[in-house]
N, C-alpha and C. Protein backbone atom coordinates (compact mmCIF):
# COMPACT_ATOMS: atom_id res chain seq x y z
N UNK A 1 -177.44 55.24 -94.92
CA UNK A 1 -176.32 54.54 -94.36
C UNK A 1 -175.11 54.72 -95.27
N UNK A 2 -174.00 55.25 -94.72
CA UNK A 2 -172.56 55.48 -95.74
C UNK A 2 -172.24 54.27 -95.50
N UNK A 3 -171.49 53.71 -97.20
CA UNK A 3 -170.51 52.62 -97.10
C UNK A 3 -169.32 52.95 -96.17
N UNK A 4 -168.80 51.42 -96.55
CA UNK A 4 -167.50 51.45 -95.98
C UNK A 4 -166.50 52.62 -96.19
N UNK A 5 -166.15 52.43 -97.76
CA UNK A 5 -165.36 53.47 -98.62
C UNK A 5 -165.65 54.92 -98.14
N UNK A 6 -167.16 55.18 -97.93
CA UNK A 6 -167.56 56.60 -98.01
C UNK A 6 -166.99 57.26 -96.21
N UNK A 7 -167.55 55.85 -95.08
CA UNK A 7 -167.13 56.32 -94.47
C UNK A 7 -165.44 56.51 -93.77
N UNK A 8 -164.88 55.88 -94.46
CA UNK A 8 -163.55 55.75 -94.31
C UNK A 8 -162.83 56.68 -94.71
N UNK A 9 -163.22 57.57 -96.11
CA UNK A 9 -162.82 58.59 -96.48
C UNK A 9 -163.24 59.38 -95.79
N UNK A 10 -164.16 59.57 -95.27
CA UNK A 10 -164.97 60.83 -94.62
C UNK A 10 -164.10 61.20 -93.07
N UNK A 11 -163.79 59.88 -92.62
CA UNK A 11 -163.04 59.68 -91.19
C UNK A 11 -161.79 60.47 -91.56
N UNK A 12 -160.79 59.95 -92.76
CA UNK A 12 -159.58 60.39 -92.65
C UNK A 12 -160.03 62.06 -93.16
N UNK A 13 -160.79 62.60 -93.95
CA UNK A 13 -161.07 64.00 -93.87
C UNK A 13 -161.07 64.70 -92.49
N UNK A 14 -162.17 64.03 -92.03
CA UNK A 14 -162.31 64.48 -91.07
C UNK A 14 -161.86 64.41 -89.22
N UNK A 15 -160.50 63.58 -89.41
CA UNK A 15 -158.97 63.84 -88.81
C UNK A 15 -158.21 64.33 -88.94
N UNK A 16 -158.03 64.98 -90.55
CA UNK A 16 -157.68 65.94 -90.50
C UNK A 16 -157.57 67.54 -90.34
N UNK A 17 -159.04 67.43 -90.53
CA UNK A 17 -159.89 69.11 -89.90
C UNK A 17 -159.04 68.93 -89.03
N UNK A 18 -159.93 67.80 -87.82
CA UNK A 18 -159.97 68.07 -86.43
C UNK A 18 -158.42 68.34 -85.99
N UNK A 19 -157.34 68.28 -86.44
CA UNK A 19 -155.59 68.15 -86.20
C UNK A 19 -155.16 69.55 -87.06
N UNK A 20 -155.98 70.01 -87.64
CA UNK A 20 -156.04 71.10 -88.17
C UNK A 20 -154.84 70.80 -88.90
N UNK A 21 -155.03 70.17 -90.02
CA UNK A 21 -153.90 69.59 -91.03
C UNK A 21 -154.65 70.26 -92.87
N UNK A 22 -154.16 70.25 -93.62
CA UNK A 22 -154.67 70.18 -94.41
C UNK A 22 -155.30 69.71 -95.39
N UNK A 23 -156.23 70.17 -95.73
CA UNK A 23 -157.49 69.35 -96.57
C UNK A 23 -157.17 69.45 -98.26
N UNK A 24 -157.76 68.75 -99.15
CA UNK A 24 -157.58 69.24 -100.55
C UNK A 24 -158.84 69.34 -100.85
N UNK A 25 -159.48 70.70 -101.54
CA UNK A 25 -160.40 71.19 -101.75
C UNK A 25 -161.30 70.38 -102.13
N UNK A 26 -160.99 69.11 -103.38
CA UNK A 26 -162.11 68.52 -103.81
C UNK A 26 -162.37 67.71 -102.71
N UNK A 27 -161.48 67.11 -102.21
CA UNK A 27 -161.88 66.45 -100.45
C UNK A 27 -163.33 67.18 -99.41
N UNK A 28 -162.66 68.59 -99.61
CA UNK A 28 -163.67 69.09 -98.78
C UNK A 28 -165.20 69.64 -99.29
N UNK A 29 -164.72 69.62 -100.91
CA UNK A 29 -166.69 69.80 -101.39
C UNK A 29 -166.69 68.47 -101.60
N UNK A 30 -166.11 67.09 -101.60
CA UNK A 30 -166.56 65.85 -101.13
C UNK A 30 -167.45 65.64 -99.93
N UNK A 31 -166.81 66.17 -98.96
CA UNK A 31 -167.47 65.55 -97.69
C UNK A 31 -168.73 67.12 -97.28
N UNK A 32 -168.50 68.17 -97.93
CA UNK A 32 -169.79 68.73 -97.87
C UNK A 32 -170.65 68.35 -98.55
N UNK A 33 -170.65 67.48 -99.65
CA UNK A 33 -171.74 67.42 -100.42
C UNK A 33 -172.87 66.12 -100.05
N UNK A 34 -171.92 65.61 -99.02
CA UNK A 34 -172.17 63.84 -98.58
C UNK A 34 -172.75 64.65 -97.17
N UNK A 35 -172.48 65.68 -96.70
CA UNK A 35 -173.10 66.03 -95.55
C UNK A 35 -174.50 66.42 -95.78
N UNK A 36 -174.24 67.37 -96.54
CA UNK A 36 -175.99 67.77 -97.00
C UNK A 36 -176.91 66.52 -97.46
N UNK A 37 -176.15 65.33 -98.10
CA UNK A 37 -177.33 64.07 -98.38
C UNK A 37 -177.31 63.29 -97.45
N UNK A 38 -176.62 63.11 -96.38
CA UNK A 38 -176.20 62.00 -95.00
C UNK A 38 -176.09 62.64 -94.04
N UNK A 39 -177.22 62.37 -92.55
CA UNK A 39 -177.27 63.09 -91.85
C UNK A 39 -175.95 62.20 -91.14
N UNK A 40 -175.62 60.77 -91.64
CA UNK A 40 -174.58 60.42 -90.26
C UNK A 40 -173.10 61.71 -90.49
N UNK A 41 -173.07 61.02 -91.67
CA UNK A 41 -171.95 62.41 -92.60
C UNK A 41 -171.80 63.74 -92.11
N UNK A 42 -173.09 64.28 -91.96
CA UNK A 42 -173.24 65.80 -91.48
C UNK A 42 -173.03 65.88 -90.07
N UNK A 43 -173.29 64.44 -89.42
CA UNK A 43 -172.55 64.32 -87.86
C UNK A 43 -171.27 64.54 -87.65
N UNK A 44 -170.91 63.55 -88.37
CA UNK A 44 -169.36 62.99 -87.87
C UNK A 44 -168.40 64.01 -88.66
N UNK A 45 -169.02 65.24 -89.62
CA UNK A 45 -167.73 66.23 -90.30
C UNK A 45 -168.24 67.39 -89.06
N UNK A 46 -169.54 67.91 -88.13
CA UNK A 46 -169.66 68.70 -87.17
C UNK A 46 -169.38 68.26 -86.22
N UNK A 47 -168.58 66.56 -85.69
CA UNK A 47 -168.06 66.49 -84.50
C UNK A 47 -166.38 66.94 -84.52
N UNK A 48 -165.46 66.85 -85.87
CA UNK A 48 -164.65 67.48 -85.96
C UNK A 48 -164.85 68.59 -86.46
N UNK A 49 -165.16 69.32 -86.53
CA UNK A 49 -165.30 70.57 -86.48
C UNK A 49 -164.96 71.42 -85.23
N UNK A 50 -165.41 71.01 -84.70
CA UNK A 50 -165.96 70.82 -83.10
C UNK A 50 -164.79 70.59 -82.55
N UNK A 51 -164.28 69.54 -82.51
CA UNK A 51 -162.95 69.26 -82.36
C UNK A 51 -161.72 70.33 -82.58
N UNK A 52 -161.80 70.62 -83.93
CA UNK A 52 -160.55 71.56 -84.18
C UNK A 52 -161.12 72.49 -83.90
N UNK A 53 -162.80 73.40 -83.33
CA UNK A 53 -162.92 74.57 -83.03
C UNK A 53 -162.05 74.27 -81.07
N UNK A 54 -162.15 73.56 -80.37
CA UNK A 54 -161.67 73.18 -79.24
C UNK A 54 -160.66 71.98 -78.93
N UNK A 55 -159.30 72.80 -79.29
CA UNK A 55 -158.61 72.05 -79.07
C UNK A 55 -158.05 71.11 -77.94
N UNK A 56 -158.34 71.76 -76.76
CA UNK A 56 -158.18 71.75 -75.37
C UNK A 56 -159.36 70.14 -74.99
N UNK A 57 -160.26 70.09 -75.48
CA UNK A 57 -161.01 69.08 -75.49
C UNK A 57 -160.34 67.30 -75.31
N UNK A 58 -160.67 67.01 -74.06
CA UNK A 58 -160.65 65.69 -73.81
C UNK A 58 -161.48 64.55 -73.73
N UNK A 59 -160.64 63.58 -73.87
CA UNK A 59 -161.88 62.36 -73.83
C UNK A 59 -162.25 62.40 -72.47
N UNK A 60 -163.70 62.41 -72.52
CA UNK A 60 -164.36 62.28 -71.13
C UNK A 60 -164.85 63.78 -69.83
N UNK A 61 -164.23 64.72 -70.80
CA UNK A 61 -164.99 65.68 -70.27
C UNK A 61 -166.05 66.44 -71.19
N UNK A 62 -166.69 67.21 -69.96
CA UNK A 62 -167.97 67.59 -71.03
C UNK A 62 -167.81 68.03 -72.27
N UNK A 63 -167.21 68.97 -72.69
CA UNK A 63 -167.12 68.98 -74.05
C UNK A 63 -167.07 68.23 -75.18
N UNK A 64 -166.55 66.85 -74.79
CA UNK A 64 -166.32 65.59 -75.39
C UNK A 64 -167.42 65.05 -75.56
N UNK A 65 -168.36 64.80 -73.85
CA UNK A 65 -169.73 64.09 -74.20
C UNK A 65 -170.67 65.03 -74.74
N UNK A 66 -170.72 66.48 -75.05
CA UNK A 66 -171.31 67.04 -75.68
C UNK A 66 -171.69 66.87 -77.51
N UNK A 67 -170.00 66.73 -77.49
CA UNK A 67 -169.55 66.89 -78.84
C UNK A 67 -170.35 64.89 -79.55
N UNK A 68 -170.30 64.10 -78.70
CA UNK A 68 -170.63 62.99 -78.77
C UNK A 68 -171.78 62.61 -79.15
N UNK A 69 -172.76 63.95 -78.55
CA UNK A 69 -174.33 64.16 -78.05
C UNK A 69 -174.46 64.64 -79.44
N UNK A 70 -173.86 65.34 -80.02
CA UNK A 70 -173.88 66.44 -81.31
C UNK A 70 -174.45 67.60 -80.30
N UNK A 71 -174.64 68.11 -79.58
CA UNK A 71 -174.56 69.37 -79.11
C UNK A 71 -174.06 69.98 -79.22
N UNK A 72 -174.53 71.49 -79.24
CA UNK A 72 -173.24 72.76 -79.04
C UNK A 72 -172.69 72.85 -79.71
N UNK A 73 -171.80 73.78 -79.70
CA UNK A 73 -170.68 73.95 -80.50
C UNK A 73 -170.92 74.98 -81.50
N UNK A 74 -170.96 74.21 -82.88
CA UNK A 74 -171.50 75.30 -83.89
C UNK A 74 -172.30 75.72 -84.44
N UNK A 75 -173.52 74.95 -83.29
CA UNK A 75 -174.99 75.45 -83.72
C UNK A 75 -175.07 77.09 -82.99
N UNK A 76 -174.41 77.45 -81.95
CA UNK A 76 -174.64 79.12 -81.74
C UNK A 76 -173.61 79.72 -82.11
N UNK A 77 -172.73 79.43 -82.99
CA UNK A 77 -172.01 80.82 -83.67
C UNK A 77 -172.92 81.94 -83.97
N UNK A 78 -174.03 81.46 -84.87
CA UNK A 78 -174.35 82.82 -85.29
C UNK A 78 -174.79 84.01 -84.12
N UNK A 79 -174.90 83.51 -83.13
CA UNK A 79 -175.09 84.46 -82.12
C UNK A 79 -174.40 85.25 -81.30
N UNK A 80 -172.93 84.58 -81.98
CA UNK A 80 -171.36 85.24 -81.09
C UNK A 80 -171.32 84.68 -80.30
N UNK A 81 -171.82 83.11 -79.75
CA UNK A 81 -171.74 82.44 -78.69
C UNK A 81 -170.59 81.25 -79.13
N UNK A 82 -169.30 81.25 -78.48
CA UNK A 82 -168.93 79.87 -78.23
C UNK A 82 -168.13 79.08 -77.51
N UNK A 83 -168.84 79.73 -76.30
CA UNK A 83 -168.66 78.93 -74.89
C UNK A 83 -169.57 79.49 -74.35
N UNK A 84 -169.99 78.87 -73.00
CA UNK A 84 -171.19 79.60 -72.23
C UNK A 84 -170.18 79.45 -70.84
N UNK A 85 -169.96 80.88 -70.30
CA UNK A 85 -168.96 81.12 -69.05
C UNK A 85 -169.78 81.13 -67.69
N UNK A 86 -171.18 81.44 -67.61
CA UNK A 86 -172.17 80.83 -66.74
C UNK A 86 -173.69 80.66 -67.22
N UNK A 87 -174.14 80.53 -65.92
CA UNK A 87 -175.53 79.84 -66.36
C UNK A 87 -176.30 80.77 -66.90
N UNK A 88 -176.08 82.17 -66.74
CA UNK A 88 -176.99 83.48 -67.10
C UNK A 88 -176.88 83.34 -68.91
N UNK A 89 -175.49 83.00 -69.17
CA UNK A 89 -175.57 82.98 -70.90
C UNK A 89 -176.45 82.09 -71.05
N UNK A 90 -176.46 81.04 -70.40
CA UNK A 90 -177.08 79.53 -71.17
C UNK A 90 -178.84 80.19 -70.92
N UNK A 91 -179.37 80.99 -69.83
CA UNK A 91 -180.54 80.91 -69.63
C UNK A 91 -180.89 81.90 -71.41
N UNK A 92 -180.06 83.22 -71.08
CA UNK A 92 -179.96 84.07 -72.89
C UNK A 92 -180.44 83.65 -73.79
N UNK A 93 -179.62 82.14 -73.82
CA UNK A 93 -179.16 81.37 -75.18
C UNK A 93 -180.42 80.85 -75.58
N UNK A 94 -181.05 80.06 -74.57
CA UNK A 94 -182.35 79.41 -74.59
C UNK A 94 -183.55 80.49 -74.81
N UNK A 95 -184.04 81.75 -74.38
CA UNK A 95 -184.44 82.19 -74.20
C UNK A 95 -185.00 82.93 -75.17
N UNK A 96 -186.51 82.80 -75.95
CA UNK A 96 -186.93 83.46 -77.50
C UNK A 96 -187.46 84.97 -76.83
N UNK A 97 -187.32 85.92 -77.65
CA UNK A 97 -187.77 87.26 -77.69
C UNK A 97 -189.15 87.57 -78.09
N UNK A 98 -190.07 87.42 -76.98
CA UNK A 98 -191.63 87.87 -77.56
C UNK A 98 -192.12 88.49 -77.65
N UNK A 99 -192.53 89.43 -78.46
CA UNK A 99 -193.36 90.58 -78.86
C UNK A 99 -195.19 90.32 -77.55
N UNK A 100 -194.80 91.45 -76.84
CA UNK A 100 -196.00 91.61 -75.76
C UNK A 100 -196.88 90.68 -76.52
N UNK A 101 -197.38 90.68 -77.83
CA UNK A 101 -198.40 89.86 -78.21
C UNK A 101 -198.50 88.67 -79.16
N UNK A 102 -197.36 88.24 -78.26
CA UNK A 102 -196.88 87.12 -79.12
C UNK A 102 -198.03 85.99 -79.21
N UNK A 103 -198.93 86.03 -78.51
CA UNK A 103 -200.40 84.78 -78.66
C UNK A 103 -201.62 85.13 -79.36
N UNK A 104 -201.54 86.74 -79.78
CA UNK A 104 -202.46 87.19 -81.22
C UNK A 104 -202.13 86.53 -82.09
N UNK A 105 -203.33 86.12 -83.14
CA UNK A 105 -203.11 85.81 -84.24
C UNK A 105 -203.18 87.11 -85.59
N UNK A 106 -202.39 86.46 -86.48
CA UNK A 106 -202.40 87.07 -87.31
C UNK A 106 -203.28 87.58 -88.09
């Protein structure tokens, strides 16, 4: 559970990502280092994130209740994914690559 202090600082950090304003470095290995020990922390600095990756984002549309959900967003970068334009990406996205014998054991 973050204090008050911790999360109050963490908020105004992380209003400013999201406004895409600037940060001061020890600010930002502040609130990474509180992310890696606090999963609320590691929420609320990947919902702005999220935020300033989509600016266009409103209250109350999906992206919003996604971003709310902690979904999406910047869990598929590494795949070159970040938006899904129909359902064929999303089936992709979901979808693991199995070796014909993927139920042999080793």
């Amino acid at each position: 559970m973050l204090s008050t202090q911790y999360r109050l600082r963490l908020e105004f950090i992380c209003k400013r990502i999201a406004n895409h304003e600037e940060v001061k470095l020890e600010d930002m290995i502040w609130a990474e280092k509180l992310a890696k020990a606090n999963r609320s922390a590691a929420t609320i600095l990947r919902q702005a994130r999220r935020k300033a990756e989509n600016p266009d984002m409103q209250e109350g549309d999906m992206d919003d209740f996604l971003n709310q959900l902690d979904i999406g967003g910047l869990g598929h970068e590494s795949k070159g994914i970040f938006r899904f334009n129909n359902v064929d990406e999303i089936i992709d996205f979901f979808t693991e690559e199995k070796p014909d014998d993927w139920r042999q054991r080793d």
